[in-house]
C-alpha atoms as a PDB file:
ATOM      1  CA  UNK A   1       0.000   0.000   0.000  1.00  0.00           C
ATOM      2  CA  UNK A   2       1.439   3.390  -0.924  1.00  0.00           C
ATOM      3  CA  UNK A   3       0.004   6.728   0.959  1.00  0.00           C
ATOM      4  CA  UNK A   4       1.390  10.421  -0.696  1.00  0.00           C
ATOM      5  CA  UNK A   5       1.633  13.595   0.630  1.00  0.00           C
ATOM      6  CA  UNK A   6       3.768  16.542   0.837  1.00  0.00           C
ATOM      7  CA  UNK A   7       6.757  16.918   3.091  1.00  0.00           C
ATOM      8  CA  UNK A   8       6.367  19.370   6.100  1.00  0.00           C
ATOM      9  CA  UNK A   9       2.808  17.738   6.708  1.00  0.00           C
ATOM     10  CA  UNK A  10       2.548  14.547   8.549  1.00  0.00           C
ATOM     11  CA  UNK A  11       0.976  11.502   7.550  1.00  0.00           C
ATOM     12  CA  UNK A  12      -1.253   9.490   9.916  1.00  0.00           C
ATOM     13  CA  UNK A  13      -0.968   6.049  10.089  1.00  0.00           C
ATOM     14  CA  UNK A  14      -3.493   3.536  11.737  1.00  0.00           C
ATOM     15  CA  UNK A  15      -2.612   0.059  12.450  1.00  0.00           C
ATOM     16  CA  UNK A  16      -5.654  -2.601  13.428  1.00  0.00           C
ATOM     17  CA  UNK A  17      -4.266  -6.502  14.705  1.00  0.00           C
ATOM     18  CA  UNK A  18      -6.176  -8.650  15.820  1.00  0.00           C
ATOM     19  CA  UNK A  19      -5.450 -12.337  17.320  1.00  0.00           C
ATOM     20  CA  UNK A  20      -8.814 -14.497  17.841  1.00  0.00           C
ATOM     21  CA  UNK A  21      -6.626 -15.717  21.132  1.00  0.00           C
ATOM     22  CA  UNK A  22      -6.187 -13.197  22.732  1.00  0.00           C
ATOM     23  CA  UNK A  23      -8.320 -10.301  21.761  1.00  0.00           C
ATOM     24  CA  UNK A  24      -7.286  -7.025  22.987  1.00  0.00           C
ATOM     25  CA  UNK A  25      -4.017  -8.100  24.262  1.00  0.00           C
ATOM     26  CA  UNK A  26      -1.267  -7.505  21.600  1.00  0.00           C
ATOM     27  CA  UNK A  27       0.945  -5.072  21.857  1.00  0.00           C
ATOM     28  CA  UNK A  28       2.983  -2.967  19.047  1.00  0.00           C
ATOM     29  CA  UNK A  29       6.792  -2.907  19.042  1.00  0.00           C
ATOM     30  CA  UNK A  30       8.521   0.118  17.899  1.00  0.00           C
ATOM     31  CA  UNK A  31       7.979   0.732  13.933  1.00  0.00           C
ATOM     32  CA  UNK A  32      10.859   0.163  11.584  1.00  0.00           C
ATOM     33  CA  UNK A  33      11.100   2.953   9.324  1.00  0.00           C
ATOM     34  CA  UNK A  34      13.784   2.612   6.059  1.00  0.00           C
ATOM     35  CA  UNK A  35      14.412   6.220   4.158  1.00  0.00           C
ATOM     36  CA  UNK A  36      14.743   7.027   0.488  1.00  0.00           C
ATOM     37  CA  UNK A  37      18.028   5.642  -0.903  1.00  0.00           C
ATOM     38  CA  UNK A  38      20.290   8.752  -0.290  1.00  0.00           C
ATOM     39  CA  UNK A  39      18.177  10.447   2.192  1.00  0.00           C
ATOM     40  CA  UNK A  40      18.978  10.148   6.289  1.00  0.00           C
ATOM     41  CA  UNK A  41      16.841   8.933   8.378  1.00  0.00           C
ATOM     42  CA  UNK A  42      17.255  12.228  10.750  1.00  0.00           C
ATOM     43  CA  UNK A  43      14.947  13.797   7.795  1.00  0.00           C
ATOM     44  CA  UNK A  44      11.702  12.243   9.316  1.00  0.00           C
ATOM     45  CA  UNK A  45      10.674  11.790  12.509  1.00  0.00           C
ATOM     46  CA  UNK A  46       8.001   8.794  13.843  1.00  0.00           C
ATOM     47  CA  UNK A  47       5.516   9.571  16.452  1.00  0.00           C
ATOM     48  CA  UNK A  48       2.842   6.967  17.998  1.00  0.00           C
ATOM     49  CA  UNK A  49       0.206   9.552  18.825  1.00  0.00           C
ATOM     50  CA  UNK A  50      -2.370   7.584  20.857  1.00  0.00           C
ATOM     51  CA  UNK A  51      -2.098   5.508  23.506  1.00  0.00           C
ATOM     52  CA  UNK A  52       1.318   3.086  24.220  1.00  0.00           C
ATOM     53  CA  UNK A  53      -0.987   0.715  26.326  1.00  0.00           C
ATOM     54  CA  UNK A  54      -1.997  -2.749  25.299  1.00  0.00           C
ATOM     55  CA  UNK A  55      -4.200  -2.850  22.152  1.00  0.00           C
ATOM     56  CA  UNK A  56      -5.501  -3.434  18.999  1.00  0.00           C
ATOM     57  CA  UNK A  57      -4.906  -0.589  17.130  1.00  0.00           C
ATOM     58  CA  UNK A  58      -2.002   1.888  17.038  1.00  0.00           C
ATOM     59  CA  UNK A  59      -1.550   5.395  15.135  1.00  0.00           C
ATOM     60  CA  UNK A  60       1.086   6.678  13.753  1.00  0.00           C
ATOM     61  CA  UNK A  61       2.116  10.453  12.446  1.00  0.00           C
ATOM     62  CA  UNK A  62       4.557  10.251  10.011  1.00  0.00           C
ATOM     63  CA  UNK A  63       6.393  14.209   9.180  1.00  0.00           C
ATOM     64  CA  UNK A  64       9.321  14.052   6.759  1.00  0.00           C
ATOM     65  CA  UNK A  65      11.521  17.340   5.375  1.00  0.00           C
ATOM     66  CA  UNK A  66      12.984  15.710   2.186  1.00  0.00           C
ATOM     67  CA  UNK A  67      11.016  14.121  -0.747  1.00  0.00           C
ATOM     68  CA  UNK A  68      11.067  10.618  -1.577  1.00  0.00           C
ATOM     69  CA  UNK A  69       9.378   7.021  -0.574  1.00  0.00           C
ATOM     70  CA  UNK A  70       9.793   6.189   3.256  1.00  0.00           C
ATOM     71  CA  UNK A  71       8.961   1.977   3.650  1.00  0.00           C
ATOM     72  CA  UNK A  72       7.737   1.126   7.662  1.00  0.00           C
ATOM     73  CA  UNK A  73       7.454  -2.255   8.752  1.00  0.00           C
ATOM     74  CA  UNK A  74       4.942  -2.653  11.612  1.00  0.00           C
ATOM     75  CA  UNK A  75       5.231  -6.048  14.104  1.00  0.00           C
ATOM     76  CA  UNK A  76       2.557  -6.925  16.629  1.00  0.00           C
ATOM     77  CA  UNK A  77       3.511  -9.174  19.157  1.00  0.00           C
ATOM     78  CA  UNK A  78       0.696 -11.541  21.523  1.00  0.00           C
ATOM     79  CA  UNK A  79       1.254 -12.443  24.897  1.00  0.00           C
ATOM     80  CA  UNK A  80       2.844 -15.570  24.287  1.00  0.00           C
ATOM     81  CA  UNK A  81       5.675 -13.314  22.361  1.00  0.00           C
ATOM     82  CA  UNK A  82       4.381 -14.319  19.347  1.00  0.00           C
ATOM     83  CA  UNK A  83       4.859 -11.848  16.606  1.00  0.00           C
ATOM     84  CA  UNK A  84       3.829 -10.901  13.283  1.00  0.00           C
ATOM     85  CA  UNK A  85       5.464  -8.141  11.229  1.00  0.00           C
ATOM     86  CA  UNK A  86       3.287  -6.752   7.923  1.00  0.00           C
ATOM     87  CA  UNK A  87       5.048  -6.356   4.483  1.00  0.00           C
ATOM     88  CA  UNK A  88       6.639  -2.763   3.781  1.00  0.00           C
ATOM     89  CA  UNK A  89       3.909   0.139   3.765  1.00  0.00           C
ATOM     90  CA  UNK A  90       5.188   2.985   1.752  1.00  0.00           C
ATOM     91  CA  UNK A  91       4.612   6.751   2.454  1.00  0.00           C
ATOM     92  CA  UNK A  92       5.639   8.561  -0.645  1.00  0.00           C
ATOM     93  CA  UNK A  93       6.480  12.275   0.148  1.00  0.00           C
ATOM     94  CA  UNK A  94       6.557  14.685  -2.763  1.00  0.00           C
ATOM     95  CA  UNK A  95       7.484  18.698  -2.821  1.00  0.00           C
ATOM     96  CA  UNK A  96       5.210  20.835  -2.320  1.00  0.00           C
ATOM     97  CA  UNK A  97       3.403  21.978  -5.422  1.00  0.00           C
ATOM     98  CA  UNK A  98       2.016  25.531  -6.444  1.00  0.00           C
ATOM     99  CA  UNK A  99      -1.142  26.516  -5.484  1.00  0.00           C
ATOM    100  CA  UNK A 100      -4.267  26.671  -7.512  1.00  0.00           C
ATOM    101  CA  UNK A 101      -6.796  29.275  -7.736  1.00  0.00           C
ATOM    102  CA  UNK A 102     -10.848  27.819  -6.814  1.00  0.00           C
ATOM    103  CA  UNK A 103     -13.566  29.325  -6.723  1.00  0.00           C
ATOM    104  CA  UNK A 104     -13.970  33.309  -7.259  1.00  0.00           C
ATOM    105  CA  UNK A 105     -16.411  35.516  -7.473  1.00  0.00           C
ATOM    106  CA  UNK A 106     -17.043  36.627 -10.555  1.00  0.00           C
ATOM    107  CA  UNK A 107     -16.202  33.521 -12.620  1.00  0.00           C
ATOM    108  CA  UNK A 108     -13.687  34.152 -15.319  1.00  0.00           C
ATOM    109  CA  UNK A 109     -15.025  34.906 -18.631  1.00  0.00           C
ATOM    110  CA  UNK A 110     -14.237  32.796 -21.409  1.00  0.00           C
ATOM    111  CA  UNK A 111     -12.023  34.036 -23.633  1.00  0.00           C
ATOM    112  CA  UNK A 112     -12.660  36.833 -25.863  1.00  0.00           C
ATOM    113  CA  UNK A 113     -15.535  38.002 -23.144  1.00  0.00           C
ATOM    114  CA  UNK A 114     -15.427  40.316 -20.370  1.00  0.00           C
ATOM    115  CA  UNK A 115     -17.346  41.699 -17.031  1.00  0.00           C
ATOM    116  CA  UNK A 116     -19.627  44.932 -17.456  1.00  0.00           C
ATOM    117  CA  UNK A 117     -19.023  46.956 -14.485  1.00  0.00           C
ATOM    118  CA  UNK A 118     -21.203  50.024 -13.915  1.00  0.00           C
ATOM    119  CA  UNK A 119     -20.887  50.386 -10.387  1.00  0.00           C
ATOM    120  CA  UNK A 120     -18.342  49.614  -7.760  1.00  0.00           C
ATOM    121  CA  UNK A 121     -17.760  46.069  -7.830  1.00  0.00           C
ATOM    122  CA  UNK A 122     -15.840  43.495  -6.199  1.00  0.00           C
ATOM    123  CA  UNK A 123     -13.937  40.419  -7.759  1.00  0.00           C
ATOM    124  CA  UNK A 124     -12.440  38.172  -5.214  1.00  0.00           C
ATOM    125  CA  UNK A 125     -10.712  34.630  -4.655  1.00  0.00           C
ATOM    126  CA  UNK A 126     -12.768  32.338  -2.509  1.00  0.00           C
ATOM    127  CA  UNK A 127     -10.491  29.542  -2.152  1.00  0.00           C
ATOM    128  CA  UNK A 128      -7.233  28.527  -2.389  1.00  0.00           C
ATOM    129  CA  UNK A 129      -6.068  25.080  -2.905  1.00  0.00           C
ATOM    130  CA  UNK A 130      -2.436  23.807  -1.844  1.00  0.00           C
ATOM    131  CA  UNK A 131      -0.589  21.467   0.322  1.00  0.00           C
ATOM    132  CA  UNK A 132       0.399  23.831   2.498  1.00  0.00           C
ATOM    133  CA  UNK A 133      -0.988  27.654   2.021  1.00  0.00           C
ATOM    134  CA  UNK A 134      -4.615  27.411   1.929  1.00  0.00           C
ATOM    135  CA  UNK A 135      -7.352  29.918   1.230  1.00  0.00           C
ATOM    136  CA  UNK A 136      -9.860  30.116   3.621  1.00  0.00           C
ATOM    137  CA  UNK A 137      -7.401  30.795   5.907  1.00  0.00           C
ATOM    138  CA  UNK A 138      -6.028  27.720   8.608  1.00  0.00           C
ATOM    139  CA  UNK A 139      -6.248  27.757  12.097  1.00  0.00           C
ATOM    140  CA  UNK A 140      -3.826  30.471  13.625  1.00  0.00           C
ATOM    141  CA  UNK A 141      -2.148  27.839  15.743  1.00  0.00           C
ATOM    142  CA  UNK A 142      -2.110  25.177  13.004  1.00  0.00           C
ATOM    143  CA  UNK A 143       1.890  23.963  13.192  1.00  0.00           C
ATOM    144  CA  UNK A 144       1.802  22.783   8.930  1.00  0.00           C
ATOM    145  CA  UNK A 145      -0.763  25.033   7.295  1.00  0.00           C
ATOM    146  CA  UNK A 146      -0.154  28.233   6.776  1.00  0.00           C
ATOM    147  CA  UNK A 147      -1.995  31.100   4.623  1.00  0.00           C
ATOM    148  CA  UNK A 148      -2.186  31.453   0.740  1.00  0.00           C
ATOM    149  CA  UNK A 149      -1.296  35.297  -0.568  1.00  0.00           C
ATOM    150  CA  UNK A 150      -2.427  37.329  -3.177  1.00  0.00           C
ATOM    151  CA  UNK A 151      -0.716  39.570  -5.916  1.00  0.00           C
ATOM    152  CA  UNK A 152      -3.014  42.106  -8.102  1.00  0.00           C
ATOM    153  CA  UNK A 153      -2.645  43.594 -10.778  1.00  0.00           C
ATOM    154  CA  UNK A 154      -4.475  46.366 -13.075  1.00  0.00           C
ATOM    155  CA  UNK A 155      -3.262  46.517 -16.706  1.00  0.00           C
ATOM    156  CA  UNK A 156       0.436  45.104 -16.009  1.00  0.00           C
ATOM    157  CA  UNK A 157       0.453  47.488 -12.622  1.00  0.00           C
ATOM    158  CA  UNK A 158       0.544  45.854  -9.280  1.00  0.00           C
ATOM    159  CA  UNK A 159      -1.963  47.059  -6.806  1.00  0.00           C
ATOM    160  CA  UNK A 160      -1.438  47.822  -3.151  1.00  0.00           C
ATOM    161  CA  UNK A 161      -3.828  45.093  -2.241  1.00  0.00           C
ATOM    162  CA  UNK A 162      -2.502  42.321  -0.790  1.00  0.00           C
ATOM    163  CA  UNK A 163      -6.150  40.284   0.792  1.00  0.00           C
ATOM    164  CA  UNK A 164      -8.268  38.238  -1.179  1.00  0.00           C
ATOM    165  CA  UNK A 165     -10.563  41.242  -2.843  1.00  0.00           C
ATOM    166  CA  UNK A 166      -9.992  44.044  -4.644  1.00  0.00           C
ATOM    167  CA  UNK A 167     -13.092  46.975  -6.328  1.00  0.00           C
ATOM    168  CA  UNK A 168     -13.653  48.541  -8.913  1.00  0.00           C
ATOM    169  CA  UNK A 169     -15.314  51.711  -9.175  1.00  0.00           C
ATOM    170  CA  UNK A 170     -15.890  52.585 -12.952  1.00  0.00           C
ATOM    171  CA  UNK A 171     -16.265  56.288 -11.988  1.00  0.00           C
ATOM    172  CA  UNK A 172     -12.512  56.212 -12.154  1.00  0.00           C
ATOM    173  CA  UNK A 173     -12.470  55.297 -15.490  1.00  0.00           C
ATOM    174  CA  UNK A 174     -13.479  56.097 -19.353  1.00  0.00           C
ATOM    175  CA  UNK A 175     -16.973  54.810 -20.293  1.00  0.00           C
ATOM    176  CA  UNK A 176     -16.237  51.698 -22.917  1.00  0.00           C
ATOM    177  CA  UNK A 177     -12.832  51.055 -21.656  1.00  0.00           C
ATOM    178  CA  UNK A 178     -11.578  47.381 -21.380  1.00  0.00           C
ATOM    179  CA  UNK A 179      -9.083  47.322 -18.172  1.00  0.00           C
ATOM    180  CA  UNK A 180      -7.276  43.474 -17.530  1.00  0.00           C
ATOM    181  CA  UNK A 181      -7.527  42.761 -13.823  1.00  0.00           C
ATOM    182  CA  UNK A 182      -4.887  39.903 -12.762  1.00  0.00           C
ATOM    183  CA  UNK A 183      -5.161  37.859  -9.395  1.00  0.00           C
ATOM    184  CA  UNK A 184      -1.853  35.438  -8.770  1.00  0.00           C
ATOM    185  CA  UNK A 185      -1.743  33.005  -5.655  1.00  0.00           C
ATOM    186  CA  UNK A 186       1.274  32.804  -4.183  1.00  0.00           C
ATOM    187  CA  UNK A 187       2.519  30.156  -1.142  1.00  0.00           C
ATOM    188  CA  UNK A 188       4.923  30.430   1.200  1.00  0.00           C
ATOM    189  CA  UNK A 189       7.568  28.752  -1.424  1.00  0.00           C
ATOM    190  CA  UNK A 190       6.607  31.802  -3.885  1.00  0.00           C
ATOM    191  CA  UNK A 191       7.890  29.720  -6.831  1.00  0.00           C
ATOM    192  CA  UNK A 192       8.245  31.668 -10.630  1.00  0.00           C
ATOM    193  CA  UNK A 193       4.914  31.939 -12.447  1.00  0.00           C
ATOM    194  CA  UNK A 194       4.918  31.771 -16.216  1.00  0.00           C
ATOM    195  CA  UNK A 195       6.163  34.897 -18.657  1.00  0.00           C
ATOM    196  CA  UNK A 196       4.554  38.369 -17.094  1.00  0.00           C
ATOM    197  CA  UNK A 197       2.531  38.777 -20.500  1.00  0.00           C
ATOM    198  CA  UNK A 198       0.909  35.900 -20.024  1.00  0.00           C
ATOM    199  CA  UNK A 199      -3.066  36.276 -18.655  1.00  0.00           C
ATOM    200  CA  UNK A 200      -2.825  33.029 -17.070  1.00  0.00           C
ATOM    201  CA  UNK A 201      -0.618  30.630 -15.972  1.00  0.00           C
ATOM    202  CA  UNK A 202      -1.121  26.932 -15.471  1.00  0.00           C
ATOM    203  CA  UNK A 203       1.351  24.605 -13.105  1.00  0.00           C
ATOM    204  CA  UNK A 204      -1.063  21.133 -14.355  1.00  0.00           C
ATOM    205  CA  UNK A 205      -4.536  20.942 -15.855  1.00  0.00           C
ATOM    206  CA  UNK A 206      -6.868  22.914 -13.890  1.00  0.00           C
ATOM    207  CA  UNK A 207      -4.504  24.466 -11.291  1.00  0.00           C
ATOM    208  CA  UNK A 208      -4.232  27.739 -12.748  1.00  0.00           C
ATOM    209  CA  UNK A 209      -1.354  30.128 -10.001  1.00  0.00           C
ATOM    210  CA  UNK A 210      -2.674  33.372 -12.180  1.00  0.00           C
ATOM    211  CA  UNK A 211      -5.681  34.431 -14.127  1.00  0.00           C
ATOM    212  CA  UNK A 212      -6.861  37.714 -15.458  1.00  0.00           C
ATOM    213  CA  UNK A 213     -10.293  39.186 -15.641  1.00  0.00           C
ATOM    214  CA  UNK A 214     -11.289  41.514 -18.682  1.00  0.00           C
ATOM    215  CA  UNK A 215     -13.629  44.055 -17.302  1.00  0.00           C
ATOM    216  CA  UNK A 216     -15.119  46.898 -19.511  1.00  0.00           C
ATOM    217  CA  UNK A 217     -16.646  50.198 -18.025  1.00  0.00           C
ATOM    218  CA  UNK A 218     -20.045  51.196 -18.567  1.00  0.00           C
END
């Protein structure tokens, strides 16, 4: 079996034994965990994170810092010392990847449309989606998570906006003018988007880090 996730979150692991013997009696011996050929082991760490007493089921939290497949081998042992040890159970950990714009409000247009604005309206970012930098924002005192950011743009010029929202008032511009309002999401690893004169940029299918609104003035 063969979990994924990214590295600096932890996996948890739950391991059920039973022994028609002796039910509720077995005990867990301490995990043996084998890194990623040319990785230490120092770069994970193993915690049990119920319980040490006598029982049927144990869970694990896995939290590694470098990418790559970590193989554990679990052994349950009965009260007659008895033991049984389960094949290799593989936790793949991969880097985290860049985030992807969800739902916002307005949609995008397709292309070669745009949004009529004739009076002060707002275009946000709902959601964020990520391994790591999320939009709604986490828990303050979540230890992994932390909070997607935002970068806006009106025709090619950054804005001093840097929450989830940003207005327009069309009073501040020419009726029948088309204006290109950008949103990027950015995560904590703030990795480089695609060329600036692109309206959109796309890290894999659907996961778009930047898109770009057309919006006309009436």
């Amino acid at each position: 079996m063969i979990t994924t996730s990214a590295v600096d979150t932890p996996v948890r692991i739950v391991v059920n034994a039973s022994d028609e013997d002796d039910p509720g009696a077995l005990t867990f011996d301490d995990p043996i965990l084998y890194p990623p050929t040319g990785v230490p082991a120092t770069a994970a760490t193993l915690s049990r994170v119920d319980s040490d007493d006598v029982d049927s089921q144990a869970k694990y939290d896995l939290y590694a810092t470098d990418p790559g497949a970590w193989e554990l081998v679990f052994t349950v042992r009965d009260p007659l010392d008895h033991t049984y040890s389960t094949t290799p159970y593989t936790v793949s950990f991969g880097e985290d990847k860049e985030p992807c714009l969800g739902v916002t409000d307005p949609a995008f247009p397709p292309a070669g449309a745009y949004v009529v604005v004739d009076q002060l309206r707002r275009f946000s970012v709902e959601t964020v989606l990520d391994d790591l930098d999320v939009f709604p924002l986490p828990p303050a005192d979540d230890p992994y998570l932390g909070p997607a950011r935002f970068r806006w743009f009106l025709d090619g010029a950054p804005l001093d906006v840097d929450g989830n929202f940003v207005e327009i008032d069309p009073a501040l511009y020419a009726p029948g003018t088309q204006h290109a309002l950008r949103v990027e999401a950015v995560d904590r690893n703030d990795q480089p988007l695609c060329d600036s004169a692109l309206a959109s940029c796309e890290d894999r299918p659907g996961c778009f880090q930047r898109q770009t609104w057309t919006v006309e003035v009436h």
